[in-house]
Protein backbone atom coordinates (compact mmCIF):
# COMPACT_ATOMS: atom_id res chain seq x y z
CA UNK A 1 21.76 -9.25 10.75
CA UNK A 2 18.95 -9.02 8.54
CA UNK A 3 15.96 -6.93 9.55
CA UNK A 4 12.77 -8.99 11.09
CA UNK A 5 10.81 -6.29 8.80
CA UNK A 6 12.19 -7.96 5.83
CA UNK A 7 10.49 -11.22 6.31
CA UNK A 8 7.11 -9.71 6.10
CA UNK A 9 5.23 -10.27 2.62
CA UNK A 10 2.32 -7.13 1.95
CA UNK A 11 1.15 -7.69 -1.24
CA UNK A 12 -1.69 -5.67 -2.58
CA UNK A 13 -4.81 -8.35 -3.75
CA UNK A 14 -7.67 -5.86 -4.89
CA UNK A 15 -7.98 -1.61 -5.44
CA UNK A 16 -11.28 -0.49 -6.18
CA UNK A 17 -11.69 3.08 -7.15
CA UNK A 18 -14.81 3.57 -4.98
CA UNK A 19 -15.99 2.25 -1.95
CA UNK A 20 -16.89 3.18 1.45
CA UNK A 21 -16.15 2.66 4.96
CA UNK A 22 -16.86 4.14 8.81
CA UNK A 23 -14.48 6.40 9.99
CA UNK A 24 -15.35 6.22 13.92
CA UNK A 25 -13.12 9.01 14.36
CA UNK A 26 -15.32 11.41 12.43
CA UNK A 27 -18.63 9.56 13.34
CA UNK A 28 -18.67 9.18 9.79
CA UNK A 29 -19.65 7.26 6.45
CA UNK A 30 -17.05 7.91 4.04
CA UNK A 31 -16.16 7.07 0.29
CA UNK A 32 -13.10 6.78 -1.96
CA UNK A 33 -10.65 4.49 -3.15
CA UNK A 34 -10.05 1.04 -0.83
CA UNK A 35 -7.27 -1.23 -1.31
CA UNK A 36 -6.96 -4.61 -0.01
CA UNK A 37 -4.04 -6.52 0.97
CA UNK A 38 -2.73 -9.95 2.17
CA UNK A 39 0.00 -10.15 4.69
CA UNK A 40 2.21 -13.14 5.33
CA UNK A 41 3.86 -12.57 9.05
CA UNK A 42 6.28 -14.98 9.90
CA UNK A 43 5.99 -13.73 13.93
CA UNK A 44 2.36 -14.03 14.29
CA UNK A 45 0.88 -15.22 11.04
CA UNK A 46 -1.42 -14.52 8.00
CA UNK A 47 -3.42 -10.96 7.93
CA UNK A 48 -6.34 -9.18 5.36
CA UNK A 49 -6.19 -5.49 5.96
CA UNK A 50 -8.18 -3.01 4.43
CA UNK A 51 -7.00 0.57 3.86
CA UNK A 52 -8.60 3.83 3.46
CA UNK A 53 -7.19 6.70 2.62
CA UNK A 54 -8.99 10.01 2.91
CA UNK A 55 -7.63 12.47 0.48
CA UNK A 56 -9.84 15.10 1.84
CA UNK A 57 -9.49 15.06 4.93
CA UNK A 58 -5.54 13.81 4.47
CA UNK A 59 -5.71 10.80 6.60
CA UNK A 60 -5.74 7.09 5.66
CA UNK A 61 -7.35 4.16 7.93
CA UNK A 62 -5.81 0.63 8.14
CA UNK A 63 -8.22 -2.10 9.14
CA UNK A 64 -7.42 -5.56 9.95
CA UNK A 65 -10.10 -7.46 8.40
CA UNK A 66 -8.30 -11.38 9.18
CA UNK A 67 -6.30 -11.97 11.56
CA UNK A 68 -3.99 -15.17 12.69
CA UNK A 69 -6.08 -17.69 14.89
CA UNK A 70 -5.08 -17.40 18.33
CA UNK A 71 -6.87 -15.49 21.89
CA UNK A 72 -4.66 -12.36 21.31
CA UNK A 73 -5.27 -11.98 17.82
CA UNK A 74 -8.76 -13.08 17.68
CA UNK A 75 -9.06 -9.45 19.63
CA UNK A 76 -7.34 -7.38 17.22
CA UNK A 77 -9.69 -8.83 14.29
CA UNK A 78 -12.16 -5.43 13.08
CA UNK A 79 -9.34 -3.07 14.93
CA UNK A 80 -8.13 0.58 12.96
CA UNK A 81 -5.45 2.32 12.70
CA UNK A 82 -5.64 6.16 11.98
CA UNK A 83 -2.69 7.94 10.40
CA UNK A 84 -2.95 11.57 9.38
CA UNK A 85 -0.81 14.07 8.24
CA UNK A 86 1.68 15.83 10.08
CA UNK A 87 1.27 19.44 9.37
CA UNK A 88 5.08 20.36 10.81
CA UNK A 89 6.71 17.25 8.87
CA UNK A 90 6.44 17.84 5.07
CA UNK A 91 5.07 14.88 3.49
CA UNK A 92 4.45 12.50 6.65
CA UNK A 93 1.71 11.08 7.97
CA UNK A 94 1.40 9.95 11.81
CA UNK A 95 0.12 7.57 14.02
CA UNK A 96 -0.28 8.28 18.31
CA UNK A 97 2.25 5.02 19.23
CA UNK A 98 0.15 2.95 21.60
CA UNK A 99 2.07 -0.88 22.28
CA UNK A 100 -0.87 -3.77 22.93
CA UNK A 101 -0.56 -6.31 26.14
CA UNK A 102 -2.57 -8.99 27.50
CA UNK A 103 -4.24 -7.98 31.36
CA UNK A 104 -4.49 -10.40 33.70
CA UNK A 105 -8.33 -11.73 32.20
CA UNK A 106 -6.40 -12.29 28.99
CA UNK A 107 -7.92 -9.49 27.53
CA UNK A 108 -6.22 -7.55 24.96
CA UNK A 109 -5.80 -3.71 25.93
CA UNK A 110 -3.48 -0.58 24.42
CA UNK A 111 -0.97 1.45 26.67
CA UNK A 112 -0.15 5.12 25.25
CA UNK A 113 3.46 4.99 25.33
CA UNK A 114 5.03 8.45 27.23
CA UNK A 115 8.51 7.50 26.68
CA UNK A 116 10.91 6.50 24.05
CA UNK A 117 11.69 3.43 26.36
CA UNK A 118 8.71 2.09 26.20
CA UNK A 119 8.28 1.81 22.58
CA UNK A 120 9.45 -1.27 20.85
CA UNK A 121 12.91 -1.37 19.82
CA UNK A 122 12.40 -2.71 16.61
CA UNK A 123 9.33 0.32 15.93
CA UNK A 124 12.57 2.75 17.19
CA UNK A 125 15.06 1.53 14.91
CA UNK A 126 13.14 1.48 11.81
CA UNK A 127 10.73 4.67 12.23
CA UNK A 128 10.92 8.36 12.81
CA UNK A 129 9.60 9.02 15.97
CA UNK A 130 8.66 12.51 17.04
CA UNK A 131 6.42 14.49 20.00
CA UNK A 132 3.19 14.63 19.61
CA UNK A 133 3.73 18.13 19.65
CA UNK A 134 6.49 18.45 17.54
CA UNK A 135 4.73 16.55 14.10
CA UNK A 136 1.53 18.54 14.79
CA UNK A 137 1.97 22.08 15.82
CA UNK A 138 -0.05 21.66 18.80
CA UNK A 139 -0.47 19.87 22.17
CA UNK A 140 -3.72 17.24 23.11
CA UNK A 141 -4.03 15.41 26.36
CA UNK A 142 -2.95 11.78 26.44
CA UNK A 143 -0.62 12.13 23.09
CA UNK A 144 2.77 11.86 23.50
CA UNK A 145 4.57 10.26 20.94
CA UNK A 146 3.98 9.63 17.19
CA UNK A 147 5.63 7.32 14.58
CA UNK A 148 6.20 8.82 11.10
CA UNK A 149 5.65 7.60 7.42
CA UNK A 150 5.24 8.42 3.85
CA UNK A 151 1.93 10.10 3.27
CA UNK A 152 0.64 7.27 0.94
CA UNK A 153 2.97 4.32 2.12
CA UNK A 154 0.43 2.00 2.62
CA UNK A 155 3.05 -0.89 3.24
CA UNK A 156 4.81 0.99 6.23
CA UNK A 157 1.14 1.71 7.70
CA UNK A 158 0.49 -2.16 7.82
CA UNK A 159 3.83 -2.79 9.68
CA UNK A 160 3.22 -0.21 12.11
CA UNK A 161 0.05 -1.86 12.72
CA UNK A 162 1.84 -5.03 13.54
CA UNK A 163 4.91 -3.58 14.82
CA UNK A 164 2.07 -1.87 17.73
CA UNK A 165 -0.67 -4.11 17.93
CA UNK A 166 0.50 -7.94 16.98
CA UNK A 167 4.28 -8.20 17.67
CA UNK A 168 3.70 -7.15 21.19
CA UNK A 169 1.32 -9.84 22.09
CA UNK A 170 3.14 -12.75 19.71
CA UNK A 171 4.53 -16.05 21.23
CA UNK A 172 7.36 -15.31 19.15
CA UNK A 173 10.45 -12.74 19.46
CA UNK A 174 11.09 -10.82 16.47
CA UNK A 175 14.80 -12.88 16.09
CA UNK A 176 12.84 -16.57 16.60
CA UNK A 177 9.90 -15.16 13.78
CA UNK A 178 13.03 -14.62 11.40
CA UNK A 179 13.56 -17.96 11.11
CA UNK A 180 10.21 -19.47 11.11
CA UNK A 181 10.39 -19.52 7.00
CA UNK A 182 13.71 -21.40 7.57
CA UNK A 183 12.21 -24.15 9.39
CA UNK A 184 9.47 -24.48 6.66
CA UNK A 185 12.04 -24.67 3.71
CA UNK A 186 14.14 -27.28 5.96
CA UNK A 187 10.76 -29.32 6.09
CA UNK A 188 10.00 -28.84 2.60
CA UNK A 189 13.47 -29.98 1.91
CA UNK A 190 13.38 -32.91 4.13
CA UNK A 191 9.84 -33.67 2.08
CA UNK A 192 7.95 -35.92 4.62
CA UNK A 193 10.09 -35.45 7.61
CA UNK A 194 10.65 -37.19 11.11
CA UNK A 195 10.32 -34.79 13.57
CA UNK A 196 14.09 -35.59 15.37
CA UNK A 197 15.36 -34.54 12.24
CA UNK A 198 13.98 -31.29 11.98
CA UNK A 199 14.70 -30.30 15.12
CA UNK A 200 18.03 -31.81 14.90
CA UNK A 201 19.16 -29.62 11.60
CA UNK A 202 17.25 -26.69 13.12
CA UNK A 203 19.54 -26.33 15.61
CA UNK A 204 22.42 -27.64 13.17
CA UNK A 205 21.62 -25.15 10.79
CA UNK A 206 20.08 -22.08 12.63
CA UNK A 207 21.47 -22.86 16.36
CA UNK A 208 17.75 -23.24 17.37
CA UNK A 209 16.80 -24.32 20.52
CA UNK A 210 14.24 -27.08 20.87
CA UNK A 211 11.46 -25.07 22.85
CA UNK A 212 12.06 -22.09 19.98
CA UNK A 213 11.38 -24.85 17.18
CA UNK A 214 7.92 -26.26 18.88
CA UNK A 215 7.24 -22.73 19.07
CA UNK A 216 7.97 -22.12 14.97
CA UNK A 217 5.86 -25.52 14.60
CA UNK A 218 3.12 -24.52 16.63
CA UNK A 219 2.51 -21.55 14.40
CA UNK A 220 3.43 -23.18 10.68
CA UNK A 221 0.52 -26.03 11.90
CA UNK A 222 -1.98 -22.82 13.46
CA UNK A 223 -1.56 -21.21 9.88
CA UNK A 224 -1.73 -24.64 7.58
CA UNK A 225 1.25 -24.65 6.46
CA UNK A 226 2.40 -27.83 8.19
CA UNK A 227 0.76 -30.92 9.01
CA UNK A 228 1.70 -33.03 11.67
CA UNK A 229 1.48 -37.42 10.50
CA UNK A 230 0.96 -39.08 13.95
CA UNK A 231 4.21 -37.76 16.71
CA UNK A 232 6.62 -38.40 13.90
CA UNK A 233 6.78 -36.86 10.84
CA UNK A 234 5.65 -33.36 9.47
CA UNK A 235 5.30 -32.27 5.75
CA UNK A 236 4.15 -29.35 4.35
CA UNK A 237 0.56 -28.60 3.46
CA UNK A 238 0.98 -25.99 0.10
């Protein structure tokens, strides 16, 4: 089966060789070089990060600067991710794995995982995941576990952003987002199509159920990529 991971589009828009951002970590303004990029999520949608990295103080800062419409992601729009280096783990940077949920208010909070079973399977599979104390040398209250990249990987810093703060919180399962671009080629296909005949070679095709395909459509029409003419036909927007 092909990885969910594999379906998400990073693609670098803008690098400028000096700029400058707030690291709240440090209480701090700093400057360097800032790159921008645009994400294309088929589980929760279209993203704008911004990404610092600190070469002297070896840590890098991922920012989401857009995020997908919606009450959960509305809530992650201005949020940071820190990753710095792992002094025990030659060439690695780090990031304390925290997994997002919605309370009870609908309010969008963080849980500090303590145990490999609460981190999300898909985070597991595709990313080292040490102690706290183990990639650091050292022990700190409240950090338990870490995930692990390449020191300038920007692209695996993004996902773990998603794979920790969005996915969690998405209407979506990982296996329904991978076939959300499958429903939008089947309507591009179908060029200005009734809407019993996508859902009818949805599940032909893909074996999707009906509620997982008014999911899929509920998103491609969120992010304008669909448009719905009247209760019967839907045709793609770009």
């Amino acid at each position: 089966m092909v990885s969910p991971l594999r379906s998400i589009r990073i693609v670098k828009i803008e690098e400028r060789p000096r700029d400058a951002w707030v690291d709240m970590s440090l209480r701090q303004l700093r400057e360097g070089e800032v790159r921008f990029y645009r994400v294309d999520d088929p589980l929760t949608g279209e993203w704008l990060f911004k990404v610092c990295p600190d070469r002297e103080m070896d840590r890098t800062m991922v920012k989401a600067l857009k995020c997908p419409p919606g009450r959960a992601f509305t809530q992650l729009e201005g949020s940071t991710m820190l990753f710095q280096r792992a002094p025990e783990v030659e060439g690695k940077y780090y990031d304390v794995i925290s997994v997002s949920y919605i309370d009870e208010d609908g309010r969008l909070r963080r849980n500090v995982v303590e145990s490999v079973d609460e981190i999300p399977p898909i985070l597991r599979e595709n990313f080292e995941v040490k102690t706290y104390e183990e990639a650091t040398g050292k022990r700190a209250p409240g950090k338990r576990l870490v995930a692990l990249c390449r020191e300038r990987d920007e692209r695996a810093m993004i996902t773990l952003f998603l794979l920790e703060r969005a996915w969690p919180v998405s209407e979506l399962t990982p296996e329904a987002g991978l076939n959300t671009r499958k429903v939008l080629n089947l309507i591009r296909e179908l060029e200005k199509a009734e809407t019993s005949e996508v859902y009818r070679e949805a599940e032909r095709r893909y074996g999707l159920p009906r509620g997982s395909i008014d999911k899929i459509l509920d998103l491609l029409e969120r992010d304008g990529k669909i448009l719905r003419l009247g209760e019967t036909y839907l045709k793609t927007k770009r």
